[in-house]
Protein backbone atom coordinates (compact mmCIF):
# COMPACT_ATOMS: atom_id res chain seq x y z
CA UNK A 1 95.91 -6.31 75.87
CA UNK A 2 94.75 -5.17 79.01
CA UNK A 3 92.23 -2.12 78.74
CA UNK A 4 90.43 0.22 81.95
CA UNK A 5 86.93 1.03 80.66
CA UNK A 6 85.88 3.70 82.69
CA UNK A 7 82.24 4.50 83.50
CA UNK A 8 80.05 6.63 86.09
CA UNK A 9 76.40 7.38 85.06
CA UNK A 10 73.33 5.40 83.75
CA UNK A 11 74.02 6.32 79.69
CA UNK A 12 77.28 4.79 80.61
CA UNK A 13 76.03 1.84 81.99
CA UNK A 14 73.90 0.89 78.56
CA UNK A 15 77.33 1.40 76.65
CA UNK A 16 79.19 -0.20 78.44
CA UNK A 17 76.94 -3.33 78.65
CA UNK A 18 76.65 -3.62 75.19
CA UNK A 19 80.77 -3.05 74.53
CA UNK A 20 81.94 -4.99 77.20
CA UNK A 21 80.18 -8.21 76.33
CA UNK A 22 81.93 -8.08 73.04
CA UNK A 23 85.25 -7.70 74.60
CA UNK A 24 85.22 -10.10 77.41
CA UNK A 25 84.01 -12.44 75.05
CA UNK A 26 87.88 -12.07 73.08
CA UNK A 27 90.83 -13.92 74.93
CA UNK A 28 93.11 -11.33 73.81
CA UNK A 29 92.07 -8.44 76.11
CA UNK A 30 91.35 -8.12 79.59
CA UNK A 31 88.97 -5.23 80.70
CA UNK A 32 89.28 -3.72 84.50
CA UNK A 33 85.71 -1.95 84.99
CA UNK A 34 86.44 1.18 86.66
CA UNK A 35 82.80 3.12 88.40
CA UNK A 36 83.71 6.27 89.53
CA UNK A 37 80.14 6.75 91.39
CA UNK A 38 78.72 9.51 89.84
CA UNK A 39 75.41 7.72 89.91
CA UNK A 40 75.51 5.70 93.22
CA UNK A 41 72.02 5.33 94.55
CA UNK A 42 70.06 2.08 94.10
CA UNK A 43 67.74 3.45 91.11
CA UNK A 44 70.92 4.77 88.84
CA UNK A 45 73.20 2.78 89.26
CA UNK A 46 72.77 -1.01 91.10
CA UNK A 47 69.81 -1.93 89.13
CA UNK A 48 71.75 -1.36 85.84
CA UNK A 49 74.39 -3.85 86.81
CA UNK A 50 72.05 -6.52 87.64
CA UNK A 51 70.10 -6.16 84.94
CA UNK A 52 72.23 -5.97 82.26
CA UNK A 53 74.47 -8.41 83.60
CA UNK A 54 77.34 -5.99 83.61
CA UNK A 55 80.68 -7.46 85.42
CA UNK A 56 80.99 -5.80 89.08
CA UNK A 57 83.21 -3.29 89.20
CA UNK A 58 86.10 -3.55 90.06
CA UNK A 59 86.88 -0.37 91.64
CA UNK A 60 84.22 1.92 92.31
CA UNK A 61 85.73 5.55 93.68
CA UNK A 62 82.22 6.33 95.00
CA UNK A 63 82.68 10.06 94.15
CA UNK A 64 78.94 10.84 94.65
CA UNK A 65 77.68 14.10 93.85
CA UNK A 66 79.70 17.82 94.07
CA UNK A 67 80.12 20.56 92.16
CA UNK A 68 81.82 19.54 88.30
CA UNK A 69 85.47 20.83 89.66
CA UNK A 70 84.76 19.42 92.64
CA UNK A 71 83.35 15.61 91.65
CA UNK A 72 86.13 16.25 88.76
CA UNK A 73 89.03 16.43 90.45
CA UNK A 74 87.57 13.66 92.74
CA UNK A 75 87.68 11.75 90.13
CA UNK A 76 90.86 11.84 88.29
CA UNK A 77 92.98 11.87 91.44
CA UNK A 78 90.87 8.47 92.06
CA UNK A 79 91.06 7.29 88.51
CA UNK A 80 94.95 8.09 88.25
CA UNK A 81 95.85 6.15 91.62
CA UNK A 82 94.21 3.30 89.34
CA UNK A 83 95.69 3.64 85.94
CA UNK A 84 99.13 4.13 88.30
CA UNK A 85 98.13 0.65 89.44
CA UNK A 86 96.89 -1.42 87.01
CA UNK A 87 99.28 0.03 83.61
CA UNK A 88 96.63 -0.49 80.96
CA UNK A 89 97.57 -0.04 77.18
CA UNK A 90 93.89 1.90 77.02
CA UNK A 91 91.66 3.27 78.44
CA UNK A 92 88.06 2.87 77.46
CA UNK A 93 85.81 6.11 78.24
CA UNK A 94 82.02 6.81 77.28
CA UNK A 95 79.64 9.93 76.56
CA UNK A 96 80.00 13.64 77.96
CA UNK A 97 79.95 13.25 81.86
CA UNK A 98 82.32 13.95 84.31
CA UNK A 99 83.50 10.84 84.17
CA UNK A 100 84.37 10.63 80.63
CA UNK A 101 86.33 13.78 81.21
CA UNK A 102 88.24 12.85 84.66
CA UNK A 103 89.24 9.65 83.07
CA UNK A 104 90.58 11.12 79.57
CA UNK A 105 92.27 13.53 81.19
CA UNK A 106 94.16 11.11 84.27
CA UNK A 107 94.94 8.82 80.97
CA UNK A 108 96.56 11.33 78.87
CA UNK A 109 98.52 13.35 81.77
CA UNK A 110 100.01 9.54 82.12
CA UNK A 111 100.54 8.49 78.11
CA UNK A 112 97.93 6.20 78.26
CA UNK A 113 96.07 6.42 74.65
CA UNK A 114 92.58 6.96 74.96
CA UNK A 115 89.34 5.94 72.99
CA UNK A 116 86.33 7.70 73.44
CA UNK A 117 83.43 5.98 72.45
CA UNK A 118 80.11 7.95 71.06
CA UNK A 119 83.00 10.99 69.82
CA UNK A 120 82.38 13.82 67.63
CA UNK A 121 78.90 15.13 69.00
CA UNK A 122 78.07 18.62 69.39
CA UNK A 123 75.55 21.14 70.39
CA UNK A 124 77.49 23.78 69.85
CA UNK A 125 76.38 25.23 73.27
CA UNK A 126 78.82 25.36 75.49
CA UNK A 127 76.40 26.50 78.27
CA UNK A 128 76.23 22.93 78.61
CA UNK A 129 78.74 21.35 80.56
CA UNK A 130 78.50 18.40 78.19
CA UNK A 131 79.34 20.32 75.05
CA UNK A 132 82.57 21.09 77.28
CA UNK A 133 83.12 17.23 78.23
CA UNK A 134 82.99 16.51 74.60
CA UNK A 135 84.82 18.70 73.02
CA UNK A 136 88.30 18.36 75.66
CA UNK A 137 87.75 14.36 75.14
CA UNK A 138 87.78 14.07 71.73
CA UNK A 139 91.08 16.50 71.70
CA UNK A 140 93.34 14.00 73.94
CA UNK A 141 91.47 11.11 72.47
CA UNK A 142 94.33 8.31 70.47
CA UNK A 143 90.78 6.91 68.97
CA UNK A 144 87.74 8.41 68.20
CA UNK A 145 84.70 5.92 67.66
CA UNK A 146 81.97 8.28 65.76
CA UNK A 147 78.17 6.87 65.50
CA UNK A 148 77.02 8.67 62.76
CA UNK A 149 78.38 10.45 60.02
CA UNK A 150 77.29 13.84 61.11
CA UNK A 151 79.76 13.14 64.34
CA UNK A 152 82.41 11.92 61.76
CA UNK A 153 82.03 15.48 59.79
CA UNK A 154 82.31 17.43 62.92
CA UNK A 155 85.10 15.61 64.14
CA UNK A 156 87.26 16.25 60.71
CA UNK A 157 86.18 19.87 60.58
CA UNK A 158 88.03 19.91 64.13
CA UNK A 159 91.08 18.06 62.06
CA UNK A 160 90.60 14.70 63.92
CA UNK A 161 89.62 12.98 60.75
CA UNK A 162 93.03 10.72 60.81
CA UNK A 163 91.80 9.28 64.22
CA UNK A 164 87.94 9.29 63.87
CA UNK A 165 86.32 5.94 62.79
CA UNK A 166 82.35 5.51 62.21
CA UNK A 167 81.29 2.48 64.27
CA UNK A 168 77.62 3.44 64.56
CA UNK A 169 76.18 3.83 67.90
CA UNK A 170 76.41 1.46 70.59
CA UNK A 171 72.58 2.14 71.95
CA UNK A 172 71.40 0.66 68.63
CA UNK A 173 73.20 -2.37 69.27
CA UNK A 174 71.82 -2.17 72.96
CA UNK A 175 68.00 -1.51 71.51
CA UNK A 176 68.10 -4.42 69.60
CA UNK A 177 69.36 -6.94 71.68
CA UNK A 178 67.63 -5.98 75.35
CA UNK A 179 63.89 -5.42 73.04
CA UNK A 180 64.20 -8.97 72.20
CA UNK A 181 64.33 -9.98 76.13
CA UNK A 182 61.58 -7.57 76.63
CA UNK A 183 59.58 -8.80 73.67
CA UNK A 184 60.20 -12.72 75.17
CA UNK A 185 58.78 -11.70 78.46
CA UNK A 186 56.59 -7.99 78.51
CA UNK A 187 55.24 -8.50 81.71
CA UNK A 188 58.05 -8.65 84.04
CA UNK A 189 59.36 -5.32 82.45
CA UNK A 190 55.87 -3.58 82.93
CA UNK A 191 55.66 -0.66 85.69
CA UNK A 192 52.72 -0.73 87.94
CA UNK A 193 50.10 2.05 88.25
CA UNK A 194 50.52 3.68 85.92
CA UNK A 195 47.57 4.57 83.01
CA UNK A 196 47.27 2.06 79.98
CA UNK A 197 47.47 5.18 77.25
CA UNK A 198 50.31 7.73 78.24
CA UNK A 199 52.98 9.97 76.80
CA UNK A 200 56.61 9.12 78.62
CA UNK A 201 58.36 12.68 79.78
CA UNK A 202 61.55 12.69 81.47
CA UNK A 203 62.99 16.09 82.65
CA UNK A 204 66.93 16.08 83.66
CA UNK A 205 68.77 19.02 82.44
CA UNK A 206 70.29 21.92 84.23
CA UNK A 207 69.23 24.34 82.03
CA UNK A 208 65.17 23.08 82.76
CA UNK A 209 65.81 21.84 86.14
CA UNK A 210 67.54 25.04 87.19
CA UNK A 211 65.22 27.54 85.07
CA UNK A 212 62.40 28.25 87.32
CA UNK A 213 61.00 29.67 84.09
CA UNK A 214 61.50 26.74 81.98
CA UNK A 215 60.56 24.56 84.31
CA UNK A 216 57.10 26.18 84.64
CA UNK A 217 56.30 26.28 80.74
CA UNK A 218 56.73 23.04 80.50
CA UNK A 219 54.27 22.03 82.92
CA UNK A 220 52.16 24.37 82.16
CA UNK A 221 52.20 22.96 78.73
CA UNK A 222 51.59 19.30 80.61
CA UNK A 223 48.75 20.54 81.84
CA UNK A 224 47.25 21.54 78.88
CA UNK A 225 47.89 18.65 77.07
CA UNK A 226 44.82 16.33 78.31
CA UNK A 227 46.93 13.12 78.37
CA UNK A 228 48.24 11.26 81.16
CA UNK A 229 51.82 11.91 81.42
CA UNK A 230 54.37 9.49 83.09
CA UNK A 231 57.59 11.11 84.85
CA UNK A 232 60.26 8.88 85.98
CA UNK A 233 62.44 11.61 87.98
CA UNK A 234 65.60 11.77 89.77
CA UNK A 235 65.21 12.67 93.53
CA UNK A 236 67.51 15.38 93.10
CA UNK A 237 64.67 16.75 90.19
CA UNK A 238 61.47 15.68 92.23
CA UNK A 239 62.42 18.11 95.28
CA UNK A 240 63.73 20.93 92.78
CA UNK A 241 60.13 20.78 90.86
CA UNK A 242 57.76 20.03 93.88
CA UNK A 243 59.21 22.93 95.82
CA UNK A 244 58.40 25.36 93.37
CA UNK A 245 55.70 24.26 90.80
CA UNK A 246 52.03 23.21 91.46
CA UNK A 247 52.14 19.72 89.73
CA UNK A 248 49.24 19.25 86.87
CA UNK A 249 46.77 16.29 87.76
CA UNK A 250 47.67 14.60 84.66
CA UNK A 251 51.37 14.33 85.66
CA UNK A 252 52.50 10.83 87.12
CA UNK A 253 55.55 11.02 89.42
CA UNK A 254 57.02 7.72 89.76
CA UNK A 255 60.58 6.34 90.84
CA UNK A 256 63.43 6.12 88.16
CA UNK A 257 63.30 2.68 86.36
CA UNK A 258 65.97 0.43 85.20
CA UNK A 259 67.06 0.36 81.77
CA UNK A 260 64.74 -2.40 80.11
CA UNK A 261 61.69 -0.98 82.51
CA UNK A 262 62.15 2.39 80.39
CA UNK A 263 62.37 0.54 77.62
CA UNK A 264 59.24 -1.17 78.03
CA UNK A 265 57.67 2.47 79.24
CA UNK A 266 59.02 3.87 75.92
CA UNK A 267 57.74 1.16 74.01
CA UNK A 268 54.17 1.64 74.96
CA UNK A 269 54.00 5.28 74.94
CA UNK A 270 51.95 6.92 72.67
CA UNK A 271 54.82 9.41 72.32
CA UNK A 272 57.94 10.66 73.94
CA UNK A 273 58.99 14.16 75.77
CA UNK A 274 62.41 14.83 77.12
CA UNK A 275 65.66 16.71 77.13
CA UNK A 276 67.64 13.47 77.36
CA UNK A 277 70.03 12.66 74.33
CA UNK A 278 70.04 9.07 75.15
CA UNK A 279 66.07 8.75 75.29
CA UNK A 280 65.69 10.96 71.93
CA UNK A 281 67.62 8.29 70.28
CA UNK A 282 65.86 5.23 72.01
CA UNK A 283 62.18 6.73 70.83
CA UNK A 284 63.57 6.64 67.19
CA UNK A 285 65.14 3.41 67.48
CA UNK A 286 61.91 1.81 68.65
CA UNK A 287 59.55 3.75 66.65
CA UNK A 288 58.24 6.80 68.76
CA UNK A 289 58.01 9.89 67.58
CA UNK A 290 59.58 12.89 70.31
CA UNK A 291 59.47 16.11 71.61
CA UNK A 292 62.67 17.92 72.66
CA UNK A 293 62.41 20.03 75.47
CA UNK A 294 65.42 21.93 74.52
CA UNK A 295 66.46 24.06 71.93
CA UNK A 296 68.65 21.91 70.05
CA UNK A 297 69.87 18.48 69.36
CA UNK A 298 73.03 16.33 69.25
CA UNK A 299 71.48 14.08 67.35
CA UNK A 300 69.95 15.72 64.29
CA UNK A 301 69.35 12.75 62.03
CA UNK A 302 66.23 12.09 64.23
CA UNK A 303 65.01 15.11 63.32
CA UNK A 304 63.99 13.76 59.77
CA UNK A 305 60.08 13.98 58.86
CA UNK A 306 58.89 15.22 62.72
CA UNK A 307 60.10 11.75 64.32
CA UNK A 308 62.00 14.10 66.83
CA UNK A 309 60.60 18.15 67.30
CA UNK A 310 62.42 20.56 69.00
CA UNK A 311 60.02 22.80 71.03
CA UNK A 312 62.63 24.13 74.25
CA UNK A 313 60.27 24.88 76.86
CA UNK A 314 57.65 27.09 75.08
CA UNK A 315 54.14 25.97 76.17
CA UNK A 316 53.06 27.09 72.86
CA UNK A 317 55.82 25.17 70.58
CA UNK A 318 55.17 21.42 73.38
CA UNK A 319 51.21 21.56 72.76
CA UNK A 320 51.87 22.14 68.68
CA UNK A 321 54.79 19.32 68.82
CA UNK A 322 52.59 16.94 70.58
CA UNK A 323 49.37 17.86 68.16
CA UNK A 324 51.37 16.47 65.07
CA UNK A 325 50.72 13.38 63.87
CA UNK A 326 53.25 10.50 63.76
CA UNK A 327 55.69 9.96 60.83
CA UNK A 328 54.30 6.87 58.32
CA UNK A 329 57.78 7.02 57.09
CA UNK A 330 60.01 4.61 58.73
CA UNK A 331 63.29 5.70 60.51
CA UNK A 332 65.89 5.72 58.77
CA UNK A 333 69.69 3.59 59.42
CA UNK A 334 72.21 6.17 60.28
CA UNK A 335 73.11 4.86 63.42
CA UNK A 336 74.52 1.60 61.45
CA UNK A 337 73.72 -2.09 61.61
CA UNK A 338 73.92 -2.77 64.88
CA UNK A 339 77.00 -3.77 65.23
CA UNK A 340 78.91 -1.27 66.45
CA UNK A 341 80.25 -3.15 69.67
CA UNK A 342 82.41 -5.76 67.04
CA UNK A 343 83.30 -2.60 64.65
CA UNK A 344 84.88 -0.82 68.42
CA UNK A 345 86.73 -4.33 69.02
CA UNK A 346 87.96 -4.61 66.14
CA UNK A 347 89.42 -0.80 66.22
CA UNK A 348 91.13 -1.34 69.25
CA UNK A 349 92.72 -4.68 68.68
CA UNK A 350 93.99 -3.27 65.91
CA UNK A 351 95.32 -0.02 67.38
C-alpha cells in the first residue's frame, strides 16, 4: 500500500511525526512525504524535522507564502504533478491549512481516496479561513479520523457518520511521548533569557494580527497584568505588532522555538495565553490552565472547570481570565488513550 502524506505547516509537522512513525514502522505500506512549503524558514519548518526525527521530504514544492488562492493553487498544481507521478492508493492530509485543502482537493479531482486526519472540527466561523479548509476536506474525504467525540457528532450531523471514525487526537499521542524526552533531559530543551516565573502567550491569528484593535487590547491587557510574559512570534507577526503598538515592558519577544522547546516553555509556565488551537490543547494535555484570545473554540472539551477561558481580546475579560485560579480537578480523557497513531493505521490498512 503505498500512501502520499501530505504536510506544509508546523501543526502538521507534530502530526505527522507522531503518524508516520507508526506507519513506517509496518512493511505493508510505503509513505512518500510530500512538504508543500508553506512554512519554509529555518524556525517553522527545518528545526521540526530534525527534531522530531521526521523522514526528509521527499518532495518539497517550496510554495512559500501568497495570498490563500494564490499559495492554493500553487499548491495543488504542485501536489497533482506528484500524485500524477507517484499513483498512491491514499493520500494522507492533516489539520485546516492550505495544505490540507490543496492536497484533498488535487487527490479527489484524480480518484485518489482521501483521509483527513484531526476531521470533524468546527468553529462555526467561517471568517476563518480554517473553518473553510475544514469543512471542503471533510466533504471529499474517503476517511474521516475524528479526535473527540464532539468532532464525531459534528461530522454525522453533516451526514458523514458512515465514514467518520474516533481515533483520538494525534497531539496526545505526540504529548506523551516527546514529554518523556523532555522529562529525561530538561535542560537541553530550556530557552535562555528568559524570567524563571512567566505566563507563555503566543499571538498568530488573522483576525488579532490584522485587527489593529484587537491587537491593542490585548496588550494593553499584557500590560496590566504585572507578570512577565514570554512571546515566541512569527517574523511576519513581530513587524505587524512593532509597527503599530508600543510594546509593554513586561512583554518578552523572543524567536519561534521548536516543538519540544515550546513544550518545555509550556511546561513551566505558570499559565498559558493564545489563539492557537494546537497550543490550547497542549496546555490541557500537560496540565496548564489557558486563556483564549478569541471568541471561540474548536476544542470545547477543554473548556471544562476554567482549564481553558475564552476572553477574545477584551482587556477586561484577559485580566479576569488570568485572575482565576487553576482547576484542582484533573483534565479529563476525551482526546483518548494515546494511541491514536495505531487506531489511524489500523483504519487505513483496513480501508
Amino acid at each position: 500500500m503505498k500512501i502520499v502524506s501530505i504536510v506544509g505547516a508546523r501543526p502538521q509537522f507534530i502530526k505527522a511525526a507522531t503518524v508516520s512513525r507508526i506507519i513506517r514502522a509496518n512493511p505493508e505500506i510505503n509513505e512518500i512525504l510530500l512538504h508543500t512549503g508553506q512554512h519554509y524558514d529555518e524556525n517553522m519548518s527545518d528545526v521540526f524535522f530534525r527534531e522530531l526525527n521526521i523522514p526528509v521530504p521527499d518532495y518539497n514544492l517550496g510554495v512559500g507564502s501568497d495570498t490563500h488562492a494564490g499559495q492554493t493553487g500553487k499548491m495543488l498544481k504542485g501536489i497533482e504533478d506528484i500524485l500524477l507521478q507517484e499513483k498512491p492508493d491514499c493520500t494522507l492530509v492533516y489539520g485546516d491549512t492550505n495544505s490540507t485543502l490543496a492536497g484533498a482537493l488535487a487527490a479527489a479531482k484524480l480518484h485518489i481516496p482521501v483521509a483527513h486526519v484531526e476531521a470533524g472540527l468546527r468553529s462555526f466561523n467561517r471568517i476563518m479561513p480554517e473553518e473553510i479548509n475544514r469543512i471542503v476536506t471533510d466533504r471529499i474525504s474517503d476517511l474521516l479520523f475524528a479526535p473527540t467525540q464532539t468532532a464525531v457528532k459534528n461530522l454525522t450531523g453533516e451526514g458523514l457518520a458512515s465514514i467518520t471514525h474516533f481515533t483520538g487526537d494525534v497531539m496526545y499521542d505526540s504529548v506523551l511521548y516527546y514529554r518523556e524526552r523532555i522529562q529525561d533531559d530538561p535542560e537541553k530543551y530550556k530557552t535562555d533569557g528568559i524570567p524563571d516565573k512567566y505566563l507563555l502567550a503566543t499571538i498568530h491569528r488573522a483576525e488579532n494580527t490584522d485587527n489593529h484593535e484587537a491587537l491593542k487590547n490585548i496588550f494593553l491587557a499584557f500590560s496590566k497584568l504585572g507578570q512577565d510574559i514570554v512571546l515566541p512570534i512569527h517574523p511576519r507577526t513581530r513587524k505587524i505588532i512593532l509597527s503599530s503598538i508600543d510594546m509593554p515592558k513586561n512583554v518578552h519577544i523572543i524567536d519561534p522555538v521548536g516543538y519540544l522547546q515550546m513544550m518545555k516553555l509550556t511546561m513551566d509556565a505558570s499559565k498559558v495565553l493564545t489563539d492557537s488551537g494546537g497550543l490550547q490543547k497542549e496546555a490541557y494535555f500537560l496540565g496548564k490552565q489557558c486563556i483564549t484570545l478569541r471568541t471561540e473554540t474548536e476544542w470545547v472539551e477543554t473548556l471544562h472547570d476554567h482549564w481553558n477561558i475564552i476572553t477574545g481580546s477584551d482587556p477586561e475579560l484577559i485580566e479576569n481570565a488570568v485572575g482565576i485560579a487553576p482547576p484542582s480537578t484533573p483534565p479529563q480523557p476525551f482526546f483518548g488513550s494515546g494511541k491514536s497513531a495505531g487506531i489511524i493505521l489500523e483504519k487505513l490498512l483496513s480501508f
